[in-house]
N, C-alpha and C. Protein backbone atom coordinates (compact mmCIF):
# COMPACT_ATOMS: atom_id res chain seq x y z
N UNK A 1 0.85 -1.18 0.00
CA UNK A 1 0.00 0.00 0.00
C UNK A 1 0.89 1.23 0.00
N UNK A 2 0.88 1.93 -0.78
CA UNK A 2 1.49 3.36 -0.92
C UNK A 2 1.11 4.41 -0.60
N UNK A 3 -0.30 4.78 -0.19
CA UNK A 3 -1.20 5.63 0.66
C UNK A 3 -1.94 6.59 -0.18
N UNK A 4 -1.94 6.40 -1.77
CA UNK A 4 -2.70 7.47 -2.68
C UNK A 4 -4.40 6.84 -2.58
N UNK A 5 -4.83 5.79 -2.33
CA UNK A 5 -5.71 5.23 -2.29
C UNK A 5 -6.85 6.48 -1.19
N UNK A 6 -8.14 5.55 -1.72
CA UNK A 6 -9.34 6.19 -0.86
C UNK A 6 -9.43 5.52 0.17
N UNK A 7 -9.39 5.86 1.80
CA UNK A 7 -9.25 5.25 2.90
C UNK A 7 -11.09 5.10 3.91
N UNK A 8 -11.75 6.13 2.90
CA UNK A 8 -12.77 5.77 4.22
C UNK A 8 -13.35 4.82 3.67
N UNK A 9 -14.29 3.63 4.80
CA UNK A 9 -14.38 2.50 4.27
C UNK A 9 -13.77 1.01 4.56
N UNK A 10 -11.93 1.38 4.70
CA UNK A 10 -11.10 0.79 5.06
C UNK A 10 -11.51 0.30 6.69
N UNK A 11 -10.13 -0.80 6.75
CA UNK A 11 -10.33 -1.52 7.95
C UNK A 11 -8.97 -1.12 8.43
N UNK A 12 -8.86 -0.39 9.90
CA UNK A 12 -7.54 0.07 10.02
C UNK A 12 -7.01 -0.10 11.69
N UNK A 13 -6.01 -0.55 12.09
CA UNK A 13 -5.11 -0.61 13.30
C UNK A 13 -4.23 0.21 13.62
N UNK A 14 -3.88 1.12 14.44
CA UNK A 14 -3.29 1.76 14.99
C UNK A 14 -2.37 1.34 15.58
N UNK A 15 -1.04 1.11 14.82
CA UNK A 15 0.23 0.09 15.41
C UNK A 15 0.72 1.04 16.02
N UNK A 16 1.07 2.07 15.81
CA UNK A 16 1.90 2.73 16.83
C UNK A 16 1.69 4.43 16.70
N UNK A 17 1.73 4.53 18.06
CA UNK A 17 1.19 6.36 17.89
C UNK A 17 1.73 6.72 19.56
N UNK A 18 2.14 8.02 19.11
CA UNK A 18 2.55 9.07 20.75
C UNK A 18 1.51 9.07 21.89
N UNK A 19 0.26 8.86 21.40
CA UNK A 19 -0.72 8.84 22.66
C UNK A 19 -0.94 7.38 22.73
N UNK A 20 -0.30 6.61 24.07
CA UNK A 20 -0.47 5.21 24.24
C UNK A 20 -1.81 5.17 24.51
N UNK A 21 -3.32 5.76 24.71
CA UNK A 21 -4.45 5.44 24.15
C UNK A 21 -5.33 5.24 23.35
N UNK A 22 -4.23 5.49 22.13
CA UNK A 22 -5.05 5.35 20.65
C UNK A 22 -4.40 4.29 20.02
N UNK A 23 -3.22 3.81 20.45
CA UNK A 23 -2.32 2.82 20.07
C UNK A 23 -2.96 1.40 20.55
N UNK A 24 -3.45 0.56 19.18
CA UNK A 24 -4.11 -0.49 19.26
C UNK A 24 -5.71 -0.36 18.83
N UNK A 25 -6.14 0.68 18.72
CA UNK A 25 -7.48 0.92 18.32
C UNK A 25 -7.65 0.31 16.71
N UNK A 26 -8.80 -0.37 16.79
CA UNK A 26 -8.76 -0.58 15.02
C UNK A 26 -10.57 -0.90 14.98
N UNK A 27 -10.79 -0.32 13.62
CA UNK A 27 -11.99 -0.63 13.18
C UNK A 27 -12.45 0.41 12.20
N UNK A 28 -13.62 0.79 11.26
CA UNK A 28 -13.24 1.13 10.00
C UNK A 28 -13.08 2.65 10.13
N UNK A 29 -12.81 3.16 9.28
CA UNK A 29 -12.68 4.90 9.26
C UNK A 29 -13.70 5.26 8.20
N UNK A 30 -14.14 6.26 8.81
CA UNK A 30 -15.66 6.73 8.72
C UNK A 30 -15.23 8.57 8.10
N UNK A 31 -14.36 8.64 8.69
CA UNK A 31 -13.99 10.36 7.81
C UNK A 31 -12.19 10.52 7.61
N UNK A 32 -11.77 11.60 7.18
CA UNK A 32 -10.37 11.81 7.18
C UNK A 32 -10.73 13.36 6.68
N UNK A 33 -9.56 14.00 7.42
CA UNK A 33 -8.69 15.49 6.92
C UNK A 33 -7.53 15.41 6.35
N UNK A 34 -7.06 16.24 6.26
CA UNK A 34 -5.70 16.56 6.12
C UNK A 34 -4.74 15.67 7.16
N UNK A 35 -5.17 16.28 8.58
CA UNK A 35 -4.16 15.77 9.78
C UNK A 35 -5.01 14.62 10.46
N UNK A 36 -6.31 14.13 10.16
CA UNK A 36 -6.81 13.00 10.95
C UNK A 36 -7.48 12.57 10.37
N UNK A 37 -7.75 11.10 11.28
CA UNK A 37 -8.48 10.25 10.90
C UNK A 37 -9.82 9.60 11.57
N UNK A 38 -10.80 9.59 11.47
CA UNK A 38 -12.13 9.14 12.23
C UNK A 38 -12.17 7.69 12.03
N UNK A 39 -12.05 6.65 13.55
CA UNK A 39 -12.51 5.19 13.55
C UNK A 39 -13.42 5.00 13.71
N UNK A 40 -14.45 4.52 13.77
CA UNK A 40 -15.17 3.65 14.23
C UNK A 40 -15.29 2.36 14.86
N UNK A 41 -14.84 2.30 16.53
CA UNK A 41 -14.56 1.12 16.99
C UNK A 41 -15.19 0.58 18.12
N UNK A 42 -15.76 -0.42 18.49
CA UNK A 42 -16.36 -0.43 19.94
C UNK A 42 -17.64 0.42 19.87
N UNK A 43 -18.64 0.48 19.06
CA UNK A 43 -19.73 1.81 18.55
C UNK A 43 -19.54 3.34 18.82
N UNK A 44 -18.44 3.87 19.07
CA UNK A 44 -17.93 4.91 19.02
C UNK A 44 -17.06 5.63 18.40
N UNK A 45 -17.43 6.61 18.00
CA UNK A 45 -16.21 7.24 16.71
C UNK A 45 -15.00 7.69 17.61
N UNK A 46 -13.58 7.86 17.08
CA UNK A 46 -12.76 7.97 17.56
C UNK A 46 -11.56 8.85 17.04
N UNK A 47 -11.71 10.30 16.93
CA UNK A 47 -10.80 11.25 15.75
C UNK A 47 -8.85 10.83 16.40
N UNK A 48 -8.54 10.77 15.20
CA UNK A 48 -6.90 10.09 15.97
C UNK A 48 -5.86 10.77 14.77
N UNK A 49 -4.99 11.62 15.65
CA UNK A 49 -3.74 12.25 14.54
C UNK A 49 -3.00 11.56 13.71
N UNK A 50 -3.33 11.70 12.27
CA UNK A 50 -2.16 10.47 11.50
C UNK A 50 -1.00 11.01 12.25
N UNK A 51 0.17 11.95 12.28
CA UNK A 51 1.38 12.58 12.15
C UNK A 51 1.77 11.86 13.14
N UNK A 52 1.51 11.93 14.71
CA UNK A 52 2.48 10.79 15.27
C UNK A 52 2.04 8.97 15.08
N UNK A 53 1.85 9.11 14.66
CA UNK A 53 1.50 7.07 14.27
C UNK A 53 1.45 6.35 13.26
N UNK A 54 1.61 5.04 13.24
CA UNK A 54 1.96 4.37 12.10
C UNK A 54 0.27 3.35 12.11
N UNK A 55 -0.01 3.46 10.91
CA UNK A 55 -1.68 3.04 10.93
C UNK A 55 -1.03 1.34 9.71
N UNK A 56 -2.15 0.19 10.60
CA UNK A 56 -1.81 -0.58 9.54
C UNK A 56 -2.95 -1.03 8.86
N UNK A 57 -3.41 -1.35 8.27
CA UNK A 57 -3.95 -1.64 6.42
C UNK A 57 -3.93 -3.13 6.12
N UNK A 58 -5.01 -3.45 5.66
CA UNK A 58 -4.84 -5.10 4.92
C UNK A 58 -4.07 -5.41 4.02
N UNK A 59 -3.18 -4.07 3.26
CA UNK A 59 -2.34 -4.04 2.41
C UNK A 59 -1.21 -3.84 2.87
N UNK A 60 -1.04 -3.32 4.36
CA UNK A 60 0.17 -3.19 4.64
C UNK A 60 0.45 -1.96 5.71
N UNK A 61 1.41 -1.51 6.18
CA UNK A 61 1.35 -0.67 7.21
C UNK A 61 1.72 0.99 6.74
N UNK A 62 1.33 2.02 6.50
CA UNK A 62 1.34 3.73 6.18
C UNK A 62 2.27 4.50 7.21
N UNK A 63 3.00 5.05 7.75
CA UNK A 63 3.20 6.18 8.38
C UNK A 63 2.51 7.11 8.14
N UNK A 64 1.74 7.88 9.32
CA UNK A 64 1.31 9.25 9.26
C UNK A 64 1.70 10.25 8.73
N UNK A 65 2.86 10.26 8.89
CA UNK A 65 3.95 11.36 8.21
C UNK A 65 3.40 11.32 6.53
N UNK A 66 3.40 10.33 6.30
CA UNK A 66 3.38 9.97 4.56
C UNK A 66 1.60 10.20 4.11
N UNK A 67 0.98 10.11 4.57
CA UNK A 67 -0.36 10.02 4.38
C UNK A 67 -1.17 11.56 5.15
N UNK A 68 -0.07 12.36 5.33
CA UNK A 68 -1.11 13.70 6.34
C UNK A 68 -1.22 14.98 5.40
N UNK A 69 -2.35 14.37 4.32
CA UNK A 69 -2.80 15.15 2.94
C UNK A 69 -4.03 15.32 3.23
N UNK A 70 -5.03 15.95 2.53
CA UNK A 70 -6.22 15.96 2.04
C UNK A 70 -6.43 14.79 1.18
N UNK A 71 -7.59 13.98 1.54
CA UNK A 71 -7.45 12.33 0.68
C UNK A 71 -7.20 12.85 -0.85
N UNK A 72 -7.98 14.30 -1.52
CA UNK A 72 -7.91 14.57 -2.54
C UNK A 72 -6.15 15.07 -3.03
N UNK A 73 -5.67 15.65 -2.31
CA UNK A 73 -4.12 15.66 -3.03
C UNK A 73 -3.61 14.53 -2.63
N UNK A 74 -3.34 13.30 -1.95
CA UNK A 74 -2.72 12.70 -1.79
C UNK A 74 -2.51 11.96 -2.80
N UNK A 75 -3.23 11.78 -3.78
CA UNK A 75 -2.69 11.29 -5.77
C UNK A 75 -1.22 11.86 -6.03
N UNK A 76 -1.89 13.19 -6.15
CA UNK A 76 -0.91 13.69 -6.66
C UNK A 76 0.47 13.88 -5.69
N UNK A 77 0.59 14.01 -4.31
CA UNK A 77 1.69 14.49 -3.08
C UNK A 77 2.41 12.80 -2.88
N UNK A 78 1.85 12.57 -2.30
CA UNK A 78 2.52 10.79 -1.66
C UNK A 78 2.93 10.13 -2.91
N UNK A 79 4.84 9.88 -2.82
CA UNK A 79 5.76 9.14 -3.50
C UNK A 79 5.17 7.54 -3.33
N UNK A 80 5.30 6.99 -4.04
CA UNK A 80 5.04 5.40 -4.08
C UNK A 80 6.46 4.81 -3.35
């Protein structure tokens, strides 16, 4: 996974992030910004900063760093 893709929808884990309470959360994402991401886990939505954490994917695992676009530029911004 290279991160140009459309993410809401997706099924996603929170492998590693600066706030050890969001680290381990997984279940689908329901919105995205620029700098975050909305889960849906446990019947509660859950807004969580890509920039410190590494999110993983059925395709594979993203850094925040690499993916903290607007879903719409991220075509064109995020290197493969």
């Amino acid at each position: 996974m290279d991160g140009r893709g459309e993410f809401m929808g997706e099924q996603v884990t929170v492998s590693q992030h600066s706030d050890p309470s969001i680290q381990g959360i997984s279940g689908k994402i329901i919105d995205e910004t620029r700098e975050t991401i909305t889960i849906f886990s446990n019947g509660k939505a859950k807004m969580v900063s890509k920039r410190p954490g590494k999110f993983m994917f059925k395709n594979g695992e993203l850094n925040g760093n690499k993916i903290a676009y607007r879903s719409q530029d991220r075509i064109k911004k995020v290197k493969a």
